[in-house]
PDB file of N, CA and C in Angstrom:
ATOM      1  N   UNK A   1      75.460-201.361  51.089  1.00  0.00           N
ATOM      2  CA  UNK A   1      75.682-201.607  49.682  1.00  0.00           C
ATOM      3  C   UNK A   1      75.153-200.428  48.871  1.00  0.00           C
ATOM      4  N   UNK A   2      74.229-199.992  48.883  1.00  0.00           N
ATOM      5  CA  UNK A   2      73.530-198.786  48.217  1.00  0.00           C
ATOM      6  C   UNK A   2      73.698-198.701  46.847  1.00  0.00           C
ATOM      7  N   UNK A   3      73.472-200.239  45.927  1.00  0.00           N
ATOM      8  CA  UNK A   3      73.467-199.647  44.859  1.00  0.00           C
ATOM      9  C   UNK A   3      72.523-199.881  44.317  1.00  0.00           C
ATOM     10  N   UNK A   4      72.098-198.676  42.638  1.00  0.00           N
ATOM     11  CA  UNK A   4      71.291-198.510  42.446  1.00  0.00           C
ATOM     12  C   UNK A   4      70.910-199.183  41.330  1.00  0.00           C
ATOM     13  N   UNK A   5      69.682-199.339  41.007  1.00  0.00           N
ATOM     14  CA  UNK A   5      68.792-200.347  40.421  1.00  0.00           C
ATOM     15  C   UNK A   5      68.144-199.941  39.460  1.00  0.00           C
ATOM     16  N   UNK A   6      68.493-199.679  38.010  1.00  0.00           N
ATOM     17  CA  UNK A   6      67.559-198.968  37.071  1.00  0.00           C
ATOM     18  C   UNK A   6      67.762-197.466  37.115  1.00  0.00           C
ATOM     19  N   UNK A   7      67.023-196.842  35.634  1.00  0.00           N
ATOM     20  CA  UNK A   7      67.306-195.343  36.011  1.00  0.00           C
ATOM     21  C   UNK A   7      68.761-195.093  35.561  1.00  0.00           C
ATOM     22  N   UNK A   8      69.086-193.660  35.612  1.00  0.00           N
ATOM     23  CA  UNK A   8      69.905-192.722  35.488  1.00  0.00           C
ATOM     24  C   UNK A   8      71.488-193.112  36.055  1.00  0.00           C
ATOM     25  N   UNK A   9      71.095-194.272  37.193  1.00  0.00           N
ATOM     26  CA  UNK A   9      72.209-194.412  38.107  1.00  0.00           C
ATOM     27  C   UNK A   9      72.376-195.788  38.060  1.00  0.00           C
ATOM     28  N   UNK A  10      71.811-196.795  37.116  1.00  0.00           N
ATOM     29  CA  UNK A  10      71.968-198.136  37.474  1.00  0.00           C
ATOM     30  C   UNK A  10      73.223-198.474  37.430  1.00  0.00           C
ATOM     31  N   UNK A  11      73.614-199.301  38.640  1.00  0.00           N
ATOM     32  CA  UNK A  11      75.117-199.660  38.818  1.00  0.00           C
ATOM     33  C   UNK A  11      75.624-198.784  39.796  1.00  0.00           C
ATOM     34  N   UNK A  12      75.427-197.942  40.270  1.00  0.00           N
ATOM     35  CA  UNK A  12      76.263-196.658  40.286  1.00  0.00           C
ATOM     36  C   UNK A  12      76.235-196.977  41.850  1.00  0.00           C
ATOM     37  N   UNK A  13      76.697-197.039  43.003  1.00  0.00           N
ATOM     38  CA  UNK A  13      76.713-196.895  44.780  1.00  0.00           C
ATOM     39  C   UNK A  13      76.416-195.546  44.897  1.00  0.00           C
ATOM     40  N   UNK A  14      75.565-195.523  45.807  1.00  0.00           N
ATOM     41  CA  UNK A  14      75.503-193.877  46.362  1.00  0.00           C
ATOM     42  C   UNK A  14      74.905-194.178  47.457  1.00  0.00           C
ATOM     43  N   UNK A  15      75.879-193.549  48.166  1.00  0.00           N
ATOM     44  CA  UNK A  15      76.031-193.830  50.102  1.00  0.00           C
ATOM     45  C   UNK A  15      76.072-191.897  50.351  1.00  0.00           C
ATOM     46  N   UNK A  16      75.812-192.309  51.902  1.00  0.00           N
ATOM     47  CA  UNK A  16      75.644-190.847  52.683  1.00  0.00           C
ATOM     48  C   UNK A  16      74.081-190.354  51.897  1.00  0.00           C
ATOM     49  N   UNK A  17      73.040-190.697  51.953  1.00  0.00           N
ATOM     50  CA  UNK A  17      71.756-190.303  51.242  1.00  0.00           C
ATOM     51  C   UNK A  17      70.763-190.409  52.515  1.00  0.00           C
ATOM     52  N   UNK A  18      70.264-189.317  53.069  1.00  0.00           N
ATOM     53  CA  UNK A  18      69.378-189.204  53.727  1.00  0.00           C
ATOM     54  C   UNK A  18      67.927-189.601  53.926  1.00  0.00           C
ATOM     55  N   UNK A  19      67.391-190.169  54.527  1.00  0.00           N
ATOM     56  CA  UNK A  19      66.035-190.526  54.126  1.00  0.00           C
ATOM     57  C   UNK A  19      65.592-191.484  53.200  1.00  0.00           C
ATOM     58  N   UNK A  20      63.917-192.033  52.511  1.00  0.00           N
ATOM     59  CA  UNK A  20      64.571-193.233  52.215  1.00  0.00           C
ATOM     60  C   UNK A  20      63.928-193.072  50.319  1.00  0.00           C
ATOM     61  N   UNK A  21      64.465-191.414  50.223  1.00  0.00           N
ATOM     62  CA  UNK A  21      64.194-191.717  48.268  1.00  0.00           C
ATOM     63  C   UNK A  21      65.221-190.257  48.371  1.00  0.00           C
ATOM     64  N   UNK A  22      65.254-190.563  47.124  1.00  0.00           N
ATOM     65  CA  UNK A  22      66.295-189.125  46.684  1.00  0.00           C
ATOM     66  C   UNK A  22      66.057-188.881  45.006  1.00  0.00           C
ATOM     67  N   UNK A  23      66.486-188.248  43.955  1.00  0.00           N
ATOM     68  CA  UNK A  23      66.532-187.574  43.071  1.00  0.00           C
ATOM     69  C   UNK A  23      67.891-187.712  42.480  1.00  0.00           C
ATOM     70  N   UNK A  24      68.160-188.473  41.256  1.00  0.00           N
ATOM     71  CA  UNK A  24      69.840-188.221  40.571  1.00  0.00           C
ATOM     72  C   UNK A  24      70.036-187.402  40.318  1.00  0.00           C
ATOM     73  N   UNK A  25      68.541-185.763  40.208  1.00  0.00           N
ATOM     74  CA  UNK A  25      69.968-184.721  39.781  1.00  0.00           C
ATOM     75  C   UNK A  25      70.585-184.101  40.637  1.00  0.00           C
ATOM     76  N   UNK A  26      69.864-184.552  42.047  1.00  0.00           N
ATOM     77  CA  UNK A  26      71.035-184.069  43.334  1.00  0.00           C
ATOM     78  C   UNK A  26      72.098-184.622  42.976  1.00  0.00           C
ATOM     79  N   UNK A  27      72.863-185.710  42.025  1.00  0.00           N
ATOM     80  CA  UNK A  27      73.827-186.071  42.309  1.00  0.00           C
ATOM     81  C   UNK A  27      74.653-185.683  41.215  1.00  0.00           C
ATOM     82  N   UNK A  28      73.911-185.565  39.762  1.00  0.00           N
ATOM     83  CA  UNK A  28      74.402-184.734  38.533  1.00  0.00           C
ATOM     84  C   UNK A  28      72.755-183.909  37.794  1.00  0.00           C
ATOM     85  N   UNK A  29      72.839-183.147  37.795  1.00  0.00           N
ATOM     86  CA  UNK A  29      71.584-182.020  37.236  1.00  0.00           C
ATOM     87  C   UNK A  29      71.038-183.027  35.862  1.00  0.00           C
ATOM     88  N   UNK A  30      71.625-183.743  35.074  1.00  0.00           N
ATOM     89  CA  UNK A  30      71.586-183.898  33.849  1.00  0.00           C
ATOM     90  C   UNK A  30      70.660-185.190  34.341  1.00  0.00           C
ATOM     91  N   UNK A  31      70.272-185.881  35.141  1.00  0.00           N
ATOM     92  CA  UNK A  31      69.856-187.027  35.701  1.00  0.00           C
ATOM     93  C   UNK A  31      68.477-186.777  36.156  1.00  0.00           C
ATOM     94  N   UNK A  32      67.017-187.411  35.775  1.00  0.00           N
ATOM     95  CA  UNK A  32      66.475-187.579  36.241  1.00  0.00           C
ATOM     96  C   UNK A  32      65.365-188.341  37.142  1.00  0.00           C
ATOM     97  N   UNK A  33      66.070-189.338  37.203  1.00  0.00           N
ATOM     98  CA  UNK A  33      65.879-190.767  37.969  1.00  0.00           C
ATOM     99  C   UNK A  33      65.079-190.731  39.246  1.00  0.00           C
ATOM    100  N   UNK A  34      63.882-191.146  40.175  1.00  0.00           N
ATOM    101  CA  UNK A  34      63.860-190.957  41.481  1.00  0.00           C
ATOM    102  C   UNK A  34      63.956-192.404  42.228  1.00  0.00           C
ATOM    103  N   UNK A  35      64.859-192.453  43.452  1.00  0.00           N
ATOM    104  CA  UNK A  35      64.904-193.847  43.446  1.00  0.00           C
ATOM    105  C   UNK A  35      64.683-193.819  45.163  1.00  0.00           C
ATOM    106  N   UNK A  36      64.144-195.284  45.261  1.00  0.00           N
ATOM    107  CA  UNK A  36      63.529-195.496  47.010  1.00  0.00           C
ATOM    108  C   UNK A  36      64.038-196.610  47.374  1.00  0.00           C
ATOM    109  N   UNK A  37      64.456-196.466  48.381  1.00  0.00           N
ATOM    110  CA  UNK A  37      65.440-197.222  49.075  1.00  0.00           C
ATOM    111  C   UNK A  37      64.821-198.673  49.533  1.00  0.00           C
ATOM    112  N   UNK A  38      65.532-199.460  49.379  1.00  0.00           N
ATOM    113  CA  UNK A  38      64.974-201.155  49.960  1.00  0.00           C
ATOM    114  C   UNK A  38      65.819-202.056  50.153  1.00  0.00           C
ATOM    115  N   UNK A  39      65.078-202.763  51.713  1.00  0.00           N
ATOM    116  CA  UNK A  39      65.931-203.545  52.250  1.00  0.00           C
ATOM    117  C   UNK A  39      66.087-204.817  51.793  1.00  0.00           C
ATOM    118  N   UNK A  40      66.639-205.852  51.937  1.00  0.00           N
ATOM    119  CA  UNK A  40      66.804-207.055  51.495  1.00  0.00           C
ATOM    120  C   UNK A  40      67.162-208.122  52.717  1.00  0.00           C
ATOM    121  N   UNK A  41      66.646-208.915  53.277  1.00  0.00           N
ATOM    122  CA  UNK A  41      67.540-209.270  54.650  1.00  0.00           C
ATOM    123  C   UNK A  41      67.687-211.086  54.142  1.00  0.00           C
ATOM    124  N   UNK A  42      69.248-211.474  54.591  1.00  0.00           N
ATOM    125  CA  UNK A  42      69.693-212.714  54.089  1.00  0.00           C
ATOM    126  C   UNK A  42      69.993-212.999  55.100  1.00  0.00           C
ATOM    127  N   UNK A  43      69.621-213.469  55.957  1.00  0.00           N
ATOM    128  CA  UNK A  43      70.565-214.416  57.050  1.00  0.00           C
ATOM    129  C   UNK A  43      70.471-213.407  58.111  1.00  0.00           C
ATOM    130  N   UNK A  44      71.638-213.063  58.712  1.00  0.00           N
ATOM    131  CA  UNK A  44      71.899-211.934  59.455  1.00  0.00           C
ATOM    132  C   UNK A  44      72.237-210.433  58.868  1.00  0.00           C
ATOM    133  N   UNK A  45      72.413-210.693  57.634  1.00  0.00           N
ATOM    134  CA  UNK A  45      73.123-209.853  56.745  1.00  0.00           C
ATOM    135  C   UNK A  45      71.942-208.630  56.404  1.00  0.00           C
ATOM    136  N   UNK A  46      71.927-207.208  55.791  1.00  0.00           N
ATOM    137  CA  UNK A  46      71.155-206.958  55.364  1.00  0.00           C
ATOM    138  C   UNK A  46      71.550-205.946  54.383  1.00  0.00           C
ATOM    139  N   UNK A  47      70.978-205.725  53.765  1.00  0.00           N
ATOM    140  CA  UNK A  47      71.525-205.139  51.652  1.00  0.00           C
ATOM    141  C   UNK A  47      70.517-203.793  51.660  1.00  0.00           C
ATOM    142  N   UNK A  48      70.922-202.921  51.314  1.00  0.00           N
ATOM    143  CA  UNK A  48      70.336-201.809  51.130  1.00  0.00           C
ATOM    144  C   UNK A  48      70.136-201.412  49.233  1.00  0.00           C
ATOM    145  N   UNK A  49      69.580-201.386  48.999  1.00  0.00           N
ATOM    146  CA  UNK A  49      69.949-200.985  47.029  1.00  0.00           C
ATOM    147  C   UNK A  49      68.330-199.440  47.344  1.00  0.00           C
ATOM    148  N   UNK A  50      69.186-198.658  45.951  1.00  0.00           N
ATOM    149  CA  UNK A  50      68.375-197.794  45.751  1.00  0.00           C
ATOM    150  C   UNK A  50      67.199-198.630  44.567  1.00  0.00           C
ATOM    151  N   UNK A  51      66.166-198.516  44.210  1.00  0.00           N
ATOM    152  CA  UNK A  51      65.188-198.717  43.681  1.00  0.00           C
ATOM    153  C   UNK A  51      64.412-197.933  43.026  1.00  0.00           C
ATOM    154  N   UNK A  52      64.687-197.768  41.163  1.00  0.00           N
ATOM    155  CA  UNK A  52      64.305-196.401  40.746  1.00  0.00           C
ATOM    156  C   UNK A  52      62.768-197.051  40.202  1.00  0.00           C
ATOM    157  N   UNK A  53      61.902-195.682  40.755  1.00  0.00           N
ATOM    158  CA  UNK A  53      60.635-195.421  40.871  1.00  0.00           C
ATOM    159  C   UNK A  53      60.129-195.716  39.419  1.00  0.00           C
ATOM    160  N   UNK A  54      60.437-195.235  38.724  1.00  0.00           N
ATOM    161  CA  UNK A  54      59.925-195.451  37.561  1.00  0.00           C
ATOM    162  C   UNK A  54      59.722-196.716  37.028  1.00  0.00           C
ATOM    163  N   UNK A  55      60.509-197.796  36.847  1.00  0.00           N
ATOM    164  CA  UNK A  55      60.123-199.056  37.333  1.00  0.00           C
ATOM    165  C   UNK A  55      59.316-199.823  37.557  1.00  0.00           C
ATOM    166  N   UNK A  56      58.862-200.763  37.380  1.00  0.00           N
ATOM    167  CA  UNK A  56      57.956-201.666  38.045  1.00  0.00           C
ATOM    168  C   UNK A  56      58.817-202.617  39.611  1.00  0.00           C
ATOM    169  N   UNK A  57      58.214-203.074  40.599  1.00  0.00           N
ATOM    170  CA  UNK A  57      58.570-203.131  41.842  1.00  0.00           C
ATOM    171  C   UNK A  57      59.402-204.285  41.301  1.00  0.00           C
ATOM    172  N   UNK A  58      58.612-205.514  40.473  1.00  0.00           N
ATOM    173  CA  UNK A  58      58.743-206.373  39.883  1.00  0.00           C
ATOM    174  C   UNK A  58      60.342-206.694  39.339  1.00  0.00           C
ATOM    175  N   UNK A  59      60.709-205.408  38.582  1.00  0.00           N
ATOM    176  CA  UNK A  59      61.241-205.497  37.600  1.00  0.00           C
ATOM    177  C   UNK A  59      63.028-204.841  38.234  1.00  0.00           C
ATOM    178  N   UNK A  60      62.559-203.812  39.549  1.00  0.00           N
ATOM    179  CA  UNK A  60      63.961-203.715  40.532  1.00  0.00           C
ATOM    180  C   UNK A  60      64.203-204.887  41.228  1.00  0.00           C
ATOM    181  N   UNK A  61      63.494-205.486  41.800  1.00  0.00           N
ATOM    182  CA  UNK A  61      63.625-206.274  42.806  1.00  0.00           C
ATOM    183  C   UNK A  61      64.057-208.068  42.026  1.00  0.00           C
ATOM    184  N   UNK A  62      63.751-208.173  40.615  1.00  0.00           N
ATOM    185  CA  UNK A  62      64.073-209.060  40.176  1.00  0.00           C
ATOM    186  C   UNK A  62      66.170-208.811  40.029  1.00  0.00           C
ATOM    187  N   UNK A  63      66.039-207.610  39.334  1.00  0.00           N
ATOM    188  CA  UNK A  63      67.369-207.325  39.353  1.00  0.00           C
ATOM    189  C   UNK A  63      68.368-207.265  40.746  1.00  0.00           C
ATOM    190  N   UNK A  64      67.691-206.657  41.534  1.00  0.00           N
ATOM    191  CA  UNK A  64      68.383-206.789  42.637  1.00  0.00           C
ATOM    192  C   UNK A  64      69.022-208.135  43.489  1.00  0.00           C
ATOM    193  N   UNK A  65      67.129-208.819  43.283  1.00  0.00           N
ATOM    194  CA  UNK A  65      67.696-210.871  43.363  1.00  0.00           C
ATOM    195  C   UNK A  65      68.749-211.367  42.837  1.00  0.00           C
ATOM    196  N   UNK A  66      68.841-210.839  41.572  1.00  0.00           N
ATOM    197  CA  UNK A  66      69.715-211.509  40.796  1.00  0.00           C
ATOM    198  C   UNK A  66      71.526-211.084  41.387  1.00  0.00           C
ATOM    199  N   UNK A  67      71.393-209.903  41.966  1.00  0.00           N
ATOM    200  CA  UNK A  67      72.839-209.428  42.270  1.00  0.00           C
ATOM    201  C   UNK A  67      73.026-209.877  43.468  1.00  0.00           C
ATOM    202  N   UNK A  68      72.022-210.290  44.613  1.00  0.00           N
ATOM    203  CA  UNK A  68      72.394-211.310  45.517  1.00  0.00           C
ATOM    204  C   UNK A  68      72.296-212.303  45.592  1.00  0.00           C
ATOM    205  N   UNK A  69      72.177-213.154  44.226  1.00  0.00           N
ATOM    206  CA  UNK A  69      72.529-214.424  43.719  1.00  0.00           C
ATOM    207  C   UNK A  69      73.640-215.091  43.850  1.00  0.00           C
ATOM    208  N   UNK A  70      73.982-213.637  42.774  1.00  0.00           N
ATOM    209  CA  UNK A  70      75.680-214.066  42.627  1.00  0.00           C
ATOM    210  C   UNK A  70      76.461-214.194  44.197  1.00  0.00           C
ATOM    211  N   UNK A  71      76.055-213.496  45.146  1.00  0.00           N
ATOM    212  CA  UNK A  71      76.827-213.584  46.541  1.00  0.00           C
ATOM    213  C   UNK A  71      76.269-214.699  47.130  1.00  0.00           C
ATOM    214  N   UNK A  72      75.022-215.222  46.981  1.00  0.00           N
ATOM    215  CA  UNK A  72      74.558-216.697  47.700  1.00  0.00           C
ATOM    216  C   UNK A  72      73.873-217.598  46.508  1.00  0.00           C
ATOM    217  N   UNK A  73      74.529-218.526  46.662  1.00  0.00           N
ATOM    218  CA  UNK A  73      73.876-219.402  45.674  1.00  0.00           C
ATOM    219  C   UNK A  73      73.070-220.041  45.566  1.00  0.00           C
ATOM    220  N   UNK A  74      72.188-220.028  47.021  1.00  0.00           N
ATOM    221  CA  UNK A  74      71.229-220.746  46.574  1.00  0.00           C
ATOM    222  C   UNK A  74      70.129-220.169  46.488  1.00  0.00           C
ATOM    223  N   UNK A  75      70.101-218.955  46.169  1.00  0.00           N
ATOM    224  CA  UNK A  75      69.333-218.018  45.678  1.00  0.00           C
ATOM    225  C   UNK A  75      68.569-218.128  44.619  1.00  0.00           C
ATOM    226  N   UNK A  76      69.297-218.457  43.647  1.00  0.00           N
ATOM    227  CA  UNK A  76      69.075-218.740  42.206  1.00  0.00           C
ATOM    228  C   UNK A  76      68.798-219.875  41.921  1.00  0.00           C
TER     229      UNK A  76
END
């Protein structure tokens, strides 16, 4: 899934990313976002989202809940 969470890039998928943080202006110069990668595991399933640093852990990971809500319902 790789998408990202807050920051410069919220919304945005960004796949093929090495390692487990990266920098948005690798992806446009004008961006300065740093975001760290996190897993999510549902079942068998498992969700990758970027997670921008700046942030509180709190405050990605609530958002992120919320977007695998909408895919399981009894999440929410």
């Amino acid at each position: 899934m790789f998408i990202c969470i807050g920051g410069d890039l919220d919304g945005e998928v960004v796949k093929n990313r090495e390692g487990t943080f990266f920098k948005a202006n690798e992806i446009d110069t004008s961006k300065q976002s740093t975001y760290n990668c996190q897993s999510y595991i549902i079942g068998k399933n498992t969700y990758r989202f970027w997670l921008c640093a700046e942030l509180t852990y709190a405050e990605t990971t609530k958002k992120a809940n919320d977007y695998l809500a909408q895919k399981y319902s009894y999440l929410s």
